[in-house]
N, C-alpha and C. Protein backbone atom coordinates (compact mmCIF):
# COMPACT_ATOMS: atom_id res chain seq x y z
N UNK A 1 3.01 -3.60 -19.58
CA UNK A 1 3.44 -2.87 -18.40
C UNK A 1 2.22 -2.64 -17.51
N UNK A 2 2.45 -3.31 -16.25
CA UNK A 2 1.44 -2.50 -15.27
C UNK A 2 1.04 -1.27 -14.91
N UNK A 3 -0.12 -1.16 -14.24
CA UNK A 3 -0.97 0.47 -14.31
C UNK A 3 0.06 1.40 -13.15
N UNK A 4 0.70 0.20 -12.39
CA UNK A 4 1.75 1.29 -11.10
C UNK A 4 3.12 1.21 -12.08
N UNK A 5 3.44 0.47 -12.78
CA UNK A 5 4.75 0.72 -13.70
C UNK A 5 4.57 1.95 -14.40
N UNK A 6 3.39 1.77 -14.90
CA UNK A 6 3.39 3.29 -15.70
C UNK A 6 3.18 4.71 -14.35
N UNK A 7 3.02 4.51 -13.94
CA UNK A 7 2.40 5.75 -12.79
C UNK A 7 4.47 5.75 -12.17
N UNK A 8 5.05 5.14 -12.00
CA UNK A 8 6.52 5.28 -11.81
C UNK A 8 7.08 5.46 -13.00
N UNK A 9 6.42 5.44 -14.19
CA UNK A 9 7.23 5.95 -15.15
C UNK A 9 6.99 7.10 -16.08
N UNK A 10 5.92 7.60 -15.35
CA UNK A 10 5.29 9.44 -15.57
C UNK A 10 4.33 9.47 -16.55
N UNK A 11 3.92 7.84 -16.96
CA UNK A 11 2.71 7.55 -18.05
C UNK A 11 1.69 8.01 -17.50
N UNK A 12 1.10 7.69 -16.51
CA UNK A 12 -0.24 8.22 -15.81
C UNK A 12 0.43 8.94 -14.43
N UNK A 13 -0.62 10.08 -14.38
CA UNK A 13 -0.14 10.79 -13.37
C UNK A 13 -0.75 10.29 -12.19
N UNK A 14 -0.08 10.56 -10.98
CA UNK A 14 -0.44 10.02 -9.78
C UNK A 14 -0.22 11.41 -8.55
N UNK A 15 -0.77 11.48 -7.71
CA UNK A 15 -1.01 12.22 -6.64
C UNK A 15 0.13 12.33 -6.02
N UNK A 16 1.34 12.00 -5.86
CA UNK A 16 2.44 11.99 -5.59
C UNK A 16 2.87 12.52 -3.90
N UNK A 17 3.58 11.39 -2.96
CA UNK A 17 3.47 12.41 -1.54
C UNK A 17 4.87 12.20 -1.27
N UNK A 18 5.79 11.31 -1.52
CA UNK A 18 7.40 10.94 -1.46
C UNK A 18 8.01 9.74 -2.21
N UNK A 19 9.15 10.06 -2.70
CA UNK A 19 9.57 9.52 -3.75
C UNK A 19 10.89 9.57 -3.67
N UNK A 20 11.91 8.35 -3.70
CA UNK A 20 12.91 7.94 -3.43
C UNK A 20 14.15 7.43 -4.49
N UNK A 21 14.56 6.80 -4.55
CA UNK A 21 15.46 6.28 -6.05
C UNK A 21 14.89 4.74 -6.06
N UNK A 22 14.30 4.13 -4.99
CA UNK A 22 13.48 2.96 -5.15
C UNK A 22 12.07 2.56 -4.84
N UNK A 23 11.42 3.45 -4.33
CA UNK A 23 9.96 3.93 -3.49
C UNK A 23 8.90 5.06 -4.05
N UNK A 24 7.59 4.65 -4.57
CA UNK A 24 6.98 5.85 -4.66
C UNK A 24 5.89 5.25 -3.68
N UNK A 25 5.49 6.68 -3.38
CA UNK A 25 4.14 6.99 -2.06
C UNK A 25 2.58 7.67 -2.82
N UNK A 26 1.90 7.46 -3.12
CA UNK A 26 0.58 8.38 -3.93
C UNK A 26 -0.32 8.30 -3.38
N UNK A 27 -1.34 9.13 -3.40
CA UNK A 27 -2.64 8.90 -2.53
C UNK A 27 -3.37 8.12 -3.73
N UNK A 28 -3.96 6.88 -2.76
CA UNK A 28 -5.23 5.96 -3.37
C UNK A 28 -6.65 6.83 -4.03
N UNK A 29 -6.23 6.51 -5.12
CA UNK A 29 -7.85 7.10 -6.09
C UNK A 29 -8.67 6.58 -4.98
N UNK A 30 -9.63 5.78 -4.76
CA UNK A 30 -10.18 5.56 -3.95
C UNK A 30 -10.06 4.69 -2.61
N UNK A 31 -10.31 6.36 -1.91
CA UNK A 31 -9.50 6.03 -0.28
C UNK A 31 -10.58 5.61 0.73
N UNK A 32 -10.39 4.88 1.04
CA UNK A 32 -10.92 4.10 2.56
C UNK A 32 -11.01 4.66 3.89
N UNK A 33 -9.96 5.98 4.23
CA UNK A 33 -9.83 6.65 5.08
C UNK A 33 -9.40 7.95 4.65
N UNK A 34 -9.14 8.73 5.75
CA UNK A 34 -8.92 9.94 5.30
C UNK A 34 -7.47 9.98 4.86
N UNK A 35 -6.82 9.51 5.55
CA UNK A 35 -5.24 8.88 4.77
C UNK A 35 -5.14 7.78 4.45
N UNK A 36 -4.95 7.42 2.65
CA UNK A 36 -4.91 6.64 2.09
C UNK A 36 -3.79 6.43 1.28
N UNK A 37 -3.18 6.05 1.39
CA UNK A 37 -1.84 6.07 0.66
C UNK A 37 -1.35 4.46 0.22
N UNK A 38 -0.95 4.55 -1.35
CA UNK A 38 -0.19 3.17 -1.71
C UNK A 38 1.34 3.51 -1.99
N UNK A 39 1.81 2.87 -0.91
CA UNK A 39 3.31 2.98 -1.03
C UNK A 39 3.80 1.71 -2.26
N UNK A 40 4.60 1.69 -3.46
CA UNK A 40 5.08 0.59 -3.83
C UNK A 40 6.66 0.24 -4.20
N UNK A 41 7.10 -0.23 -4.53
CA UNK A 41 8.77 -0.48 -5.34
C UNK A 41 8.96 0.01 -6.57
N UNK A 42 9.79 0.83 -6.62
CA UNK A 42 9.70 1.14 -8.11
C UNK A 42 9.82 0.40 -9.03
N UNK A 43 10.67 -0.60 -8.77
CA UNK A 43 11.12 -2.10 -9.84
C UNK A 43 10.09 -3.25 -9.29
N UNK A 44 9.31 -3.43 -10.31
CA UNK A 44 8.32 -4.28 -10.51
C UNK A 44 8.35 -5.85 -9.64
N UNK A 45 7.02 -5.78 -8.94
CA UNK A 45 7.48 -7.04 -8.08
C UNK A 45 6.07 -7.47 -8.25
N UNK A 46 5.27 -8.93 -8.46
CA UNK A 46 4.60 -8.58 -9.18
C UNK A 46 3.72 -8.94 -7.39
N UNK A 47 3.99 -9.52 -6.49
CA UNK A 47 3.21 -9.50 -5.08
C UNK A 47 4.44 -9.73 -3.54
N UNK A 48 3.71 -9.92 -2.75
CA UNK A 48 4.61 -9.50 -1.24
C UNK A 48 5.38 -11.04 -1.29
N UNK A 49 4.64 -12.42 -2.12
CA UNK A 49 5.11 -13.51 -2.10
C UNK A 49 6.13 -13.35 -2.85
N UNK A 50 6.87 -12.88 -3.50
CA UNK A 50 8.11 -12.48 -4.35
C UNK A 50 8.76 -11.23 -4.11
N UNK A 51 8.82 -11.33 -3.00
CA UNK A 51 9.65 -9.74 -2.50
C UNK A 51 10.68 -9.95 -1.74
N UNK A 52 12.01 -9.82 -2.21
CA UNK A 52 12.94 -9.77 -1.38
C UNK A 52 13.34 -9.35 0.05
N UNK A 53 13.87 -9.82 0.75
CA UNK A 53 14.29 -9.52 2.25
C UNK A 53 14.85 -7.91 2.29
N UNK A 54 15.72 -7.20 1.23
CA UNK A 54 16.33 -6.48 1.06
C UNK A 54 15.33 -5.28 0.74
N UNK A 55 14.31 -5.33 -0.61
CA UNK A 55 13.58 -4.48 -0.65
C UNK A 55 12.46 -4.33 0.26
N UNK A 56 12.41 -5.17 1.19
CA UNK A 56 11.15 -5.04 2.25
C UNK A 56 11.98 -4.10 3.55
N UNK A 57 13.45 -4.41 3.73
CA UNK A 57 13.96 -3.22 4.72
C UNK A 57 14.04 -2.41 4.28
N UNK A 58 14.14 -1.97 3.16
CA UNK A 58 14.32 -0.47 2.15
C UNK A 58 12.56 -0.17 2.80
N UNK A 59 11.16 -0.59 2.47
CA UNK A 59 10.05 -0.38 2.01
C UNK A 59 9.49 0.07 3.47
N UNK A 60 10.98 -0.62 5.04
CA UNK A 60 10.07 -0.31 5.89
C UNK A 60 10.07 1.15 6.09
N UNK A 61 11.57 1.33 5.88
CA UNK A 61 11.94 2.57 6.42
C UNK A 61 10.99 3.50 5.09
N UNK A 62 10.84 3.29 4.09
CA UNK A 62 10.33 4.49 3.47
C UNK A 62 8.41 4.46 4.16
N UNK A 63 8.23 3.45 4.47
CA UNK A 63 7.18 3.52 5.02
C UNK A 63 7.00 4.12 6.55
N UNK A 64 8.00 4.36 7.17
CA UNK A 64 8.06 4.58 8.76
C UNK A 64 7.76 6.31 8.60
N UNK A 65 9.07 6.45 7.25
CA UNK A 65 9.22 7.89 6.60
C UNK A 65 8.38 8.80 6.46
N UNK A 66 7.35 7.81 5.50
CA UNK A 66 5.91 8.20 5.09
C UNK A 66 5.08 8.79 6.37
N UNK A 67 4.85 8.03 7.33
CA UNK A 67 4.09 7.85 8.29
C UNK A 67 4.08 9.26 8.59
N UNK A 68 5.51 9.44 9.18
CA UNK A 68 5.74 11.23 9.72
C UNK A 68 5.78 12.05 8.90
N UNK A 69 6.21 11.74 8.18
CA UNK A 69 5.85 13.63 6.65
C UNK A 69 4.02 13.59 6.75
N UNK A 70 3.20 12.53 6.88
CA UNK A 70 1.78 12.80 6.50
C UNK A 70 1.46 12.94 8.56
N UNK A 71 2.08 12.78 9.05
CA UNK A 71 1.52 13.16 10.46
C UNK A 71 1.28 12.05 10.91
N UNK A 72 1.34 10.71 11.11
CA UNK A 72 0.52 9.95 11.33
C UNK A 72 0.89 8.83 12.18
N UNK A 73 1.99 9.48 12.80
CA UNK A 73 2.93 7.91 13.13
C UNK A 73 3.13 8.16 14.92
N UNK A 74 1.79 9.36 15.40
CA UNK A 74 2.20 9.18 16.75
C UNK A 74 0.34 8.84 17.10
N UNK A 75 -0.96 9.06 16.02
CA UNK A 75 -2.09 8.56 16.16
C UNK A 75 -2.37 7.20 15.88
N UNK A 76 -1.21 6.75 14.69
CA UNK A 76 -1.55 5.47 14.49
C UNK A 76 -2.06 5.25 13.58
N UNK A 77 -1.58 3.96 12.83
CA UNK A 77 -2.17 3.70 11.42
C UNK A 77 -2.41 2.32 10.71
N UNK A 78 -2.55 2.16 9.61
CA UNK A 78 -2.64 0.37 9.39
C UNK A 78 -1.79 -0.07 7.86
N UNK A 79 -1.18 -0.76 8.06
CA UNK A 79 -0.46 -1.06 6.38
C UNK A 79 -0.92 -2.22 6.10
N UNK A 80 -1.32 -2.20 5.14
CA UNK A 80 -1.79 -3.57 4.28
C UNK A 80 -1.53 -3.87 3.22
N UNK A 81 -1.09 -5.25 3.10
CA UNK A 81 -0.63 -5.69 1.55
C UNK A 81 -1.57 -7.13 0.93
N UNK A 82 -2.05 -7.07 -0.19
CA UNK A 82 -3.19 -8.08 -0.37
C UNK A 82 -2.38 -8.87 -1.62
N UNK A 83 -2.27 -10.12 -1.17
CA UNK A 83 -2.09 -11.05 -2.29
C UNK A 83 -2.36 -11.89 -2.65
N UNK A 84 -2.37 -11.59 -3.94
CA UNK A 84 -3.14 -12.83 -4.84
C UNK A 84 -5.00 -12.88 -5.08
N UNK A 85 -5.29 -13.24 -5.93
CA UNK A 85 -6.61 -13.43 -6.24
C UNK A 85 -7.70 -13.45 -4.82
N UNK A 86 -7.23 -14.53 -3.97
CA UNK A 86 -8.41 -14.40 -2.62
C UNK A 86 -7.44 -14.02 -1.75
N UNK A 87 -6.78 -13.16 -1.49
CA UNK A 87 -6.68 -12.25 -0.64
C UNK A 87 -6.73 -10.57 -1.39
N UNK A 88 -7.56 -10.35 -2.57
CA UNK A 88 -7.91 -9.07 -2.77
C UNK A 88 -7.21 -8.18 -3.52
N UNK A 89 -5.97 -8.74 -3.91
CA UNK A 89 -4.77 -8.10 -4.74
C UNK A 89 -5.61 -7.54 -6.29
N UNK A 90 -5.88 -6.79 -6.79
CA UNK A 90 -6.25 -6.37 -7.59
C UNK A 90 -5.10 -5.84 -8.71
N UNK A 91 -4.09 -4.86 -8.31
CA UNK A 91 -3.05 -4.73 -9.06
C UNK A 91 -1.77 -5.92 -9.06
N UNK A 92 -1.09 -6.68 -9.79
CA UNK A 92 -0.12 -7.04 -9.56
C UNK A 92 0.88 -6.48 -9.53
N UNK A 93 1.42 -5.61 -9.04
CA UNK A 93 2.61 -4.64 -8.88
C UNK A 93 2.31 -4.85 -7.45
N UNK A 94 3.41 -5.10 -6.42
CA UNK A 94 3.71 -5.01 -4.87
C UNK A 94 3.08 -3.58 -4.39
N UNK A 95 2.11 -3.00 -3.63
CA UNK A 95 2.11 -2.09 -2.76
C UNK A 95 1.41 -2.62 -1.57
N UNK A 96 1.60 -1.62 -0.85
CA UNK A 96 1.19 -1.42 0.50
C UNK A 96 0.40 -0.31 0.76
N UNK A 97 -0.71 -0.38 1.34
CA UNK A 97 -2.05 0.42 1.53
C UNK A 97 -1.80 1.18 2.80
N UNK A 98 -1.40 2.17 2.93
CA UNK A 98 -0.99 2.99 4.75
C UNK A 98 -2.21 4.18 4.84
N UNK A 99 -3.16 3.60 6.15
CA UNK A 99 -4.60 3.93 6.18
C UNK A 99 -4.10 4.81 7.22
N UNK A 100 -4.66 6.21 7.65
CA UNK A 100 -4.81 6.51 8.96
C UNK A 100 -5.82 7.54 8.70
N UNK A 101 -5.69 8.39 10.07
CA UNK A 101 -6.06 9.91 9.80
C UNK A 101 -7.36 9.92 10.91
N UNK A 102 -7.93 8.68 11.41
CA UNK A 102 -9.26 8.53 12.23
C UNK A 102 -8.66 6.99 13.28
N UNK A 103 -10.05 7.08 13.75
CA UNK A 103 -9.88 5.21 14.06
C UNK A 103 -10.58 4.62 13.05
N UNK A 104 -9.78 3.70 12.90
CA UNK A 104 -9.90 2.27 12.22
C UNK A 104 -10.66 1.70 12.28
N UNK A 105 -11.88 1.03 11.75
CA UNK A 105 -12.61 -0.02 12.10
C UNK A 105 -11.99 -0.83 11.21
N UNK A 106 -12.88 -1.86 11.64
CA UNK A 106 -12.26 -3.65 10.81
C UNK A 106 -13.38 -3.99 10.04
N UNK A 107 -14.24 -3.29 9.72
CA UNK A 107 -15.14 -3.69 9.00
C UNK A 107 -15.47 -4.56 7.74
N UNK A 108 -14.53 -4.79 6.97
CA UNK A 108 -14.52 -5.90 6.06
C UNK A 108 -14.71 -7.28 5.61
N UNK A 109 -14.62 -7.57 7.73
CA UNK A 109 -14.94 -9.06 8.16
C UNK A 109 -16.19 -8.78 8.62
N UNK A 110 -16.96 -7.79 9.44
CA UNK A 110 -18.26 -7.84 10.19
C UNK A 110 -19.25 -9.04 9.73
N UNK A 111 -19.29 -8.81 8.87
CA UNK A 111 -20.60 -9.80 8.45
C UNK A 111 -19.37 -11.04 7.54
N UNK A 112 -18.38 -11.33 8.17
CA UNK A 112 -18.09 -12.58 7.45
C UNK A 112 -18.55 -13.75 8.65
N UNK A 113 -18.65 -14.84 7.63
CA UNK A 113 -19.13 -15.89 8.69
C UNK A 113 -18.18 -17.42 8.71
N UNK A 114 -17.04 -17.45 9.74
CA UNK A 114 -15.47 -18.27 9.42
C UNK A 114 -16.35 -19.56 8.55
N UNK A 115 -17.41 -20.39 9.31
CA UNK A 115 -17.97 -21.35 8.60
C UNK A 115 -17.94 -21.35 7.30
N UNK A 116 -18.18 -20.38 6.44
CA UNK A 116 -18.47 -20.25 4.65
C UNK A 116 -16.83 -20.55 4.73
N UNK A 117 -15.81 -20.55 4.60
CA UNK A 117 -14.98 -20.73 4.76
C UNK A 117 -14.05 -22.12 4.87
N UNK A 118 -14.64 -22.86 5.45
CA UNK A 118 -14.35 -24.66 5.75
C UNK A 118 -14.41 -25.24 4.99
């Protein structure tokens, strides 16, 4: 069982901010911004490349949801989903990363160089 299967199934505790009959919301152990939040599916998906059409309209609205219970949906914010090995996916369980609370920088690319890349 994955580390977010167990955290939806009350094995490890999680920070908890909204929670649905198919959606949990928790703040990121380690946050990037001042709002850091991983929204995921409760039923195991193991990335965004295997995610149904159906649970992604469920995921927007709990994500739109999210946005306004934490304040954040009239300053603005960023959702991110990373998959697979080189794009950064670290857990295989589906979530989505919903950053706000400041401005945003993009900093992750600054010093990338597209050439290393080719």
């Amino acid at each position: 069982m994955c580390l977010f299967c167990k955290i939806v199934n009350k094995e490890i505790p999680a920070n908890v901010i909204a929670e649905n009959d198919d959606f949990l919301a928790f703040h990121d152990i380690n946050p990037k911004a001042p709002v850091h939040i991983l929204a995921i599916p409760k039923k195991h998906v193991d990335s965004f490349i295997e995610v149904s059409p159906e649970t992604m309209a469920g995921m927007t609205t709990f994500i739109q949801d999210l946005a306004h219970e934490v304040k954040i949906q009239k300053s603005g914010y960023r959702v991110i989903t990373n998959i697979g090995e080189n794009g950064g996916q670290e857990v295989k369980h589906l979530h989505f990363h919903v950053l706000g609370g400041s401005k945003l920088a993009w900093g992750h690319f600054s010093d990338a160089d597209p050439k290393n890349n080719l």
